[in-house]
N, C-alpha and C. Protein backbone atom coordinates (compact mmCIF):
# COMPACT_ATOMS: atom_id res chain seq x y z
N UNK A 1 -11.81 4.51 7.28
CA UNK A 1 -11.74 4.10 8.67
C UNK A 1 -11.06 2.74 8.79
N UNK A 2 -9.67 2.30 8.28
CA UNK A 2 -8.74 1.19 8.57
C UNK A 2 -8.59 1.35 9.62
N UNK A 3 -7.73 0.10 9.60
CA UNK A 3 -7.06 -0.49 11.40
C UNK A 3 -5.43 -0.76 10.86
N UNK A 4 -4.95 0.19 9.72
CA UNK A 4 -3.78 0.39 9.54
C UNK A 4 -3.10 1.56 8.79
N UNK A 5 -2.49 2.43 8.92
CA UNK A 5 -1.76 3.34 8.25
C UNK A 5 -0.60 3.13 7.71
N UNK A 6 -0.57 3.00 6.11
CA UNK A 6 0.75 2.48 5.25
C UNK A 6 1.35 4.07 5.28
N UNK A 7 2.53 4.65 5.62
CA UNK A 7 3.39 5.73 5.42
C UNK A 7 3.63 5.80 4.08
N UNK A 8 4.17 6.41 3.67
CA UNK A 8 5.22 6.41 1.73
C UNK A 8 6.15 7.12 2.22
N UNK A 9 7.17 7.13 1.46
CA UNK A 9 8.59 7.85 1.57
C UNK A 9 8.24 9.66 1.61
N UNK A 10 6.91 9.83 0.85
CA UNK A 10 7.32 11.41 1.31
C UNK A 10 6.27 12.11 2.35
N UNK A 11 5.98 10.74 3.07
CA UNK A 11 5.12 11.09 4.47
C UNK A 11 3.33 10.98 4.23
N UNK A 12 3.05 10.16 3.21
CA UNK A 12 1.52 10.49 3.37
C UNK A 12 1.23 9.30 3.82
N UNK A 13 0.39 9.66 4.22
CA UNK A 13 -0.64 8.50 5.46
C UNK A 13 -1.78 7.90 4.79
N UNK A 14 -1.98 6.40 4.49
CA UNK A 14 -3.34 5.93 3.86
C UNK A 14 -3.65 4.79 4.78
N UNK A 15 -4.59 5.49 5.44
CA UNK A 15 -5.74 4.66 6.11
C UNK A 15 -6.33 3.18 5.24
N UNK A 16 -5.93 2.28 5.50
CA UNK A 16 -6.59 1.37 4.87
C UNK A 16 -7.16 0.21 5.51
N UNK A 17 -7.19 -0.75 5.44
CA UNK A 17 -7.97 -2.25 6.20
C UNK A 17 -7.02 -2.79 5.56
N UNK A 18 -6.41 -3.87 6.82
CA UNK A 18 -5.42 -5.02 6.79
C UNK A 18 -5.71 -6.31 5.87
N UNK A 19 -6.78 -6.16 6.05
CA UNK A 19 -7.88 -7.52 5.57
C UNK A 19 -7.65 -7.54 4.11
N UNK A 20 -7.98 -6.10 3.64
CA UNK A 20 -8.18 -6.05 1.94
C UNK A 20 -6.61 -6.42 1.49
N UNK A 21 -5.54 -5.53 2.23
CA UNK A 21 -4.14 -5.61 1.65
C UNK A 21 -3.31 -6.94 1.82
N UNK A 22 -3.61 -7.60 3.18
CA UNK A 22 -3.39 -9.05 3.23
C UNK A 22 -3.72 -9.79 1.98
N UNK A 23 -5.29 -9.69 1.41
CA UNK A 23 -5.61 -10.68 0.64
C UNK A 23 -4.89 -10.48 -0.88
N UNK A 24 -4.67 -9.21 -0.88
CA UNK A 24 -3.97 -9.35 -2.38
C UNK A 24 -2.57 -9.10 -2.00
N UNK A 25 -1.74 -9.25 -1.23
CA UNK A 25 -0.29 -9.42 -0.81
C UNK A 25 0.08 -9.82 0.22
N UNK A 26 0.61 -11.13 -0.43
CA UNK A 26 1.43 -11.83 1.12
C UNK A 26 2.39 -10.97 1.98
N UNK A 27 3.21 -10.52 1.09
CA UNK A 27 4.78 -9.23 1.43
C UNK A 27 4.07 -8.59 2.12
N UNK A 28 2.90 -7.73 1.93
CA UNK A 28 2.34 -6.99 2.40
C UNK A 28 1.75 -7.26 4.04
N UNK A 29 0.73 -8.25 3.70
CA UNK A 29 0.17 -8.89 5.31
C UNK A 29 1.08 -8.71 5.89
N UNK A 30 2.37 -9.76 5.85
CA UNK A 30 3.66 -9.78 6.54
C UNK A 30 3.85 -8.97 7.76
N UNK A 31 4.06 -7.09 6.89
CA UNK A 31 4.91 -6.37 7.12
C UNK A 31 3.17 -5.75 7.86
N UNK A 32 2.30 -5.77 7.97
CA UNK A 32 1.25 -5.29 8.84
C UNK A 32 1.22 -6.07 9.95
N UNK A 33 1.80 -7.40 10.20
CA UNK A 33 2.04 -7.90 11.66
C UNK A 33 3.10 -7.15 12.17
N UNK A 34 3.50 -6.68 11.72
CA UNK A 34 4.92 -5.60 12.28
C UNK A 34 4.77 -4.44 12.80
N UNK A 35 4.44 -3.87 11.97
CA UNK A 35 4.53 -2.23 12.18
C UNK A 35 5.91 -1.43 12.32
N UNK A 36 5.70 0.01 12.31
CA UNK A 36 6.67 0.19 12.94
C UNK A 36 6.31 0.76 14.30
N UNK A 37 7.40 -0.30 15.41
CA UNK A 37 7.10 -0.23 16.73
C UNK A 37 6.90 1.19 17.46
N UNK A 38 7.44 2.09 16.87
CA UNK A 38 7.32 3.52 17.95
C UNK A 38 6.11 4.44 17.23
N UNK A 39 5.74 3.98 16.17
CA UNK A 39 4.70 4.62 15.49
C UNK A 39 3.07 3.78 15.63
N UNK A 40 2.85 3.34 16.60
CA UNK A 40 1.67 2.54 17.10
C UNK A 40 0.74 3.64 17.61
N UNK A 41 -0.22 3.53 16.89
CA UNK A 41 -1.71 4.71 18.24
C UNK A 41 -2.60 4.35 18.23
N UNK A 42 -2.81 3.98 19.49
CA UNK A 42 -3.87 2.93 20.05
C UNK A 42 -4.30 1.78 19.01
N UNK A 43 -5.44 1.86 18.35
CA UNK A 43 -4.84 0.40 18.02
C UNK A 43 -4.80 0.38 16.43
N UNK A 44 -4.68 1.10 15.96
CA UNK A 44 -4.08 1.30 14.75
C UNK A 44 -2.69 1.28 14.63
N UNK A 45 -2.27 0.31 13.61
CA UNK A 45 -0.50 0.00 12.96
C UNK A 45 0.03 0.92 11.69
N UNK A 46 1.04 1.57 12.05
CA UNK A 46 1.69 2.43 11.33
C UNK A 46 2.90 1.43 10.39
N UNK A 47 2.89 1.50 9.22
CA UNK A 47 3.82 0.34 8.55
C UNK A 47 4.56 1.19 7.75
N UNK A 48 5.81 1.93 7.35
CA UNK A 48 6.09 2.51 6.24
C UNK A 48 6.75 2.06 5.35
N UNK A 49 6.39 2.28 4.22
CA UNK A 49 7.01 1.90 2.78
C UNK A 49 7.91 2.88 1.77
N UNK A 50 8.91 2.22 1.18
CA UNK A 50 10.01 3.11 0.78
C UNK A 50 9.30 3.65 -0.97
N UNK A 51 7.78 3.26 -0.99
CA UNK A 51 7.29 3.95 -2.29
C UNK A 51 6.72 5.50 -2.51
N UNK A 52 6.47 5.76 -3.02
CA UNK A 52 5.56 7.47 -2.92
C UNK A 52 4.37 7.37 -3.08
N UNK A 53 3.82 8.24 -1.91
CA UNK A 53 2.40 8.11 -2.20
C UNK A 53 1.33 8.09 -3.47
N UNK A 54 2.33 8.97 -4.87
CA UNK A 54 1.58 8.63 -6.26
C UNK A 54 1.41 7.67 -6.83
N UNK A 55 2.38 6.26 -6.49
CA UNK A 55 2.67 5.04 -6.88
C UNK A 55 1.77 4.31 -5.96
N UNK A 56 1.18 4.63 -4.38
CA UNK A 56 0.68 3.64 -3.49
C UNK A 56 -0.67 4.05 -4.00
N UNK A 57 -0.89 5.12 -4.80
CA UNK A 57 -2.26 5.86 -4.53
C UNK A 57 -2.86 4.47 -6.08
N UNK A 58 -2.32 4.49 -6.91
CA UNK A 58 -2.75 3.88 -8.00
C UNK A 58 -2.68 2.44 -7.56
N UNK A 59 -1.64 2.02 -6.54
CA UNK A 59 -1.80 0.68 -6.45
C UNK A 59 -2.86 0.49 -5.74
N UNK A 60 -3.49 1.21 -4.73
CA UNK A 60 -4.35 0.79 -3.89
C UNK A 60 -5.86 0.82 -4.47
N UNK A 61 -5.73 1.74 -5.37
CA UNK A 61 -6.91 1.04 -6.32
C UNK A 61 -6.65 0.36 -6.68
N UNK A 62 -6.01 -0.67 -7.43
CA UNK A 62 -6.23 -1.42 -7.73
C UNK A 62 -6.33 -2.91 -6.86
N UNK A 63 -5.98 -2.33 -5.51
CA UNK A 63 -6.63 -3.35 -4.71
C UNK A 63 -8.04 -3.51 -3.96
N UNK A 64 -8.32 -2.21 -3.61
CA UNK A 64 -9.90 -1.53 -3.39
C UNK A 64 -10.97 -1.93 -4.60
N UNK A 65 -11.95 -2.01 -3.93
CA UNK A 65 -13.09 -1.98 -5.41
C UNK A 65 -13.52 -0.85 -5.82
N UNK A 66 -12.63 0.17 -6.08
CA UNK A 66 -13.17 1.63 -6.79
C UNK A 66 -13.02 1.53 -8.46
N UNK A 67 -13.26 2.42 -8.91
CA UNK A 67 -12.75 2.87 -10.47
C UNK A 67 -11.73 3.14 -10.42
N UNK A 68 -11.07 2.15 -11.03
CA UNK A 68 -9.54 2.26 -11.50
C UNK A 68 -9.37 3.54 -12.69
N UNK A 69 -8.13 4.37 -12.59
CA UNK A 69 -7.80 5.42 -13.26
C UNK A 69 -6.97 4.70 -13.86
N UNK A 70 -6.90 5.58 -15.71
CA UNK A 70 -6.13 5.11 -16.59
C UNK A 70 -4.67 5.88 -16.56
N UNK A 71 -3.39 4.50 -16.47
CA UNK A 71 -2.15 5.32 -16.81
C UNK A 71 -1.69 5.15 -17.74
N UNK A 72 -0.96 6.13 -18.32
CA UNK A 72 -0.80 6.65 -19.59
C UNK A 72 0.66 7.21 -19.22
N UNK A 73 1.65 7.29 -18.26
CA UNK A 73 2.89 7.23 -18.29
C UNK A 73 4.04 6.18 -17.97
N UNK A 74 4.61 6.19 -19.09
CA UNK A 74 4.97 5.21 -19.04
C UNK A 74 6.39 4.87 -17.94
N UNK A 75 6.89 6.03 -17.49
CA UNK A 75 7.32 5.94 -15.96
C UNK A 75 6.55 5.37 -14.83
N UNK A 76 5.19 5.73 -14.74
CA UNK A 76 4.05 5.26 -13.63
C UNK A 76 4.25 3.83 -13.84
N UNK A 77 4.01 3.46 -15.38
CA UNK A 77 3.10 1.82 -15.24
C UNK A 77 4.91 0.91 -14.78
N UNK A 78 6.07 1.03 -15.43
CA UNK A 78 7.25 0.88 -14.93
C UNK A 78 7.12 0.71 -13.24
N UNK A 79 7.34 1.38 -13.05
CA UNK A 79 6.96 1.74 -11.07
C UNK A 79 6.01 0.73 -10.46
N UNK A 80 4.58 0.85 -11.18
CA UNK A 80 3.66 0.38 -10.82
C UNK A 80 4.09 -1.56 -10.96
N UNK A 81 4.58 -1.65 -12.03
CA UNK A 81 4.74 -3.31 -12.66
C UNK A 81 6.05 -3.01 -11.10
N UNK A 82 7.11 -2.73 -11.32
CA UNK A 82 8.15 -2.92 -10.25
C UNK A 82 7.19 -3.43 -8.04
N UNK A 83 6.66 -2.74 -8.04
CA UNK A 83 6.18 -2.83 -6.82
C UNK A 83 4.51 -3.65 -6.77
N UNK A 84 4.01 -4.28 -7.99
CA UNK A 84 3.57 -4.98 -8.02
C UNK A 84 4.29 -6.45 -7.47
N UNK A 85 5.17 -6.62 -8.46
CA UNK A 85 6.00 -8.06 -8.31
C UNK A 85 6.61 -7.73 -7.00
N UNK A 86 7.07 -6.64 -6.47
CA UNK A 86 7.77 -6.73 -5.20
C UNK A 86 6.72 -7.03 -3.89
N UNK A 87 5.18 -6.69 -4.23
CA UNK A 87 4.81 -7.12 -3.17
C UNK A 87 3.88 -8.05 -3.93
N UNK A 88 4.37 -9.42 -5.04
CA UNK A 88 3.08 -9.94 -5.16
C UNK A 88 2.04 -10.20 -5.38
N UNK A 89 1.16 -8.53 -5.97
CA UNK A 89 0.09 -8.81 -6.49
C UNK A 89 -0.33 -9.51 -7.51
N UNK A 90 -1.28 -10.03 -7.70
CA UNK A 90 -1.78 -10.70 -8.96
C UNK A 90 -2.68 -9.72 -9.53
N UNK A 91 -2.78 -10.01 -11.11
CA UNK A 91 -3.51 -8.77 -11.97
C UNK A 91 -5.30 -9.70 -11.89
């Protein structure tokens, strides 16, 4: 139950809280004062990102306090290190 919806490039929708993704990415906060303007509903912010939802799904654990899943491809952790540094996170 967020007060924001991050898009991915192949259309999936993750409900999340601004609050949590602000604090572990500046890039990120940023682009949640934004939105994208024609994709607003009521008062939830639609933001989309040019990643895939398999890449947002692992990052967002690791911004959430869940059990982090182990990766073991070494395409994923590539991806994962790439859009880390692009939005900033710290390990």
């Amino acid at each position: 139950d967020g007060d924001l919806i991050l898009r991915t490039s192949d259309g999936v929708d993750f409900n999340i809280h601004k609050l949590l993704l602000g604090l572990a990415s500046a890039p990120l906060r940023d682009m949640t004062t934004l939105g994208d303007q024609a994709a607003k509903r009521t008062d939830v912010v639609v933001v989309s990102v040019p990643e895939t939802s398999e890449i947002f799904t692992v990052l967002l654990r690791y911004i959430y306090p869940v059990p982090k899943e182990h990766i073991t491809s070494l395409d994923q952790i590539s991806a994962l290190m790439d859009v880390a540094q692009k939005y900033d996170l710290q390990a």
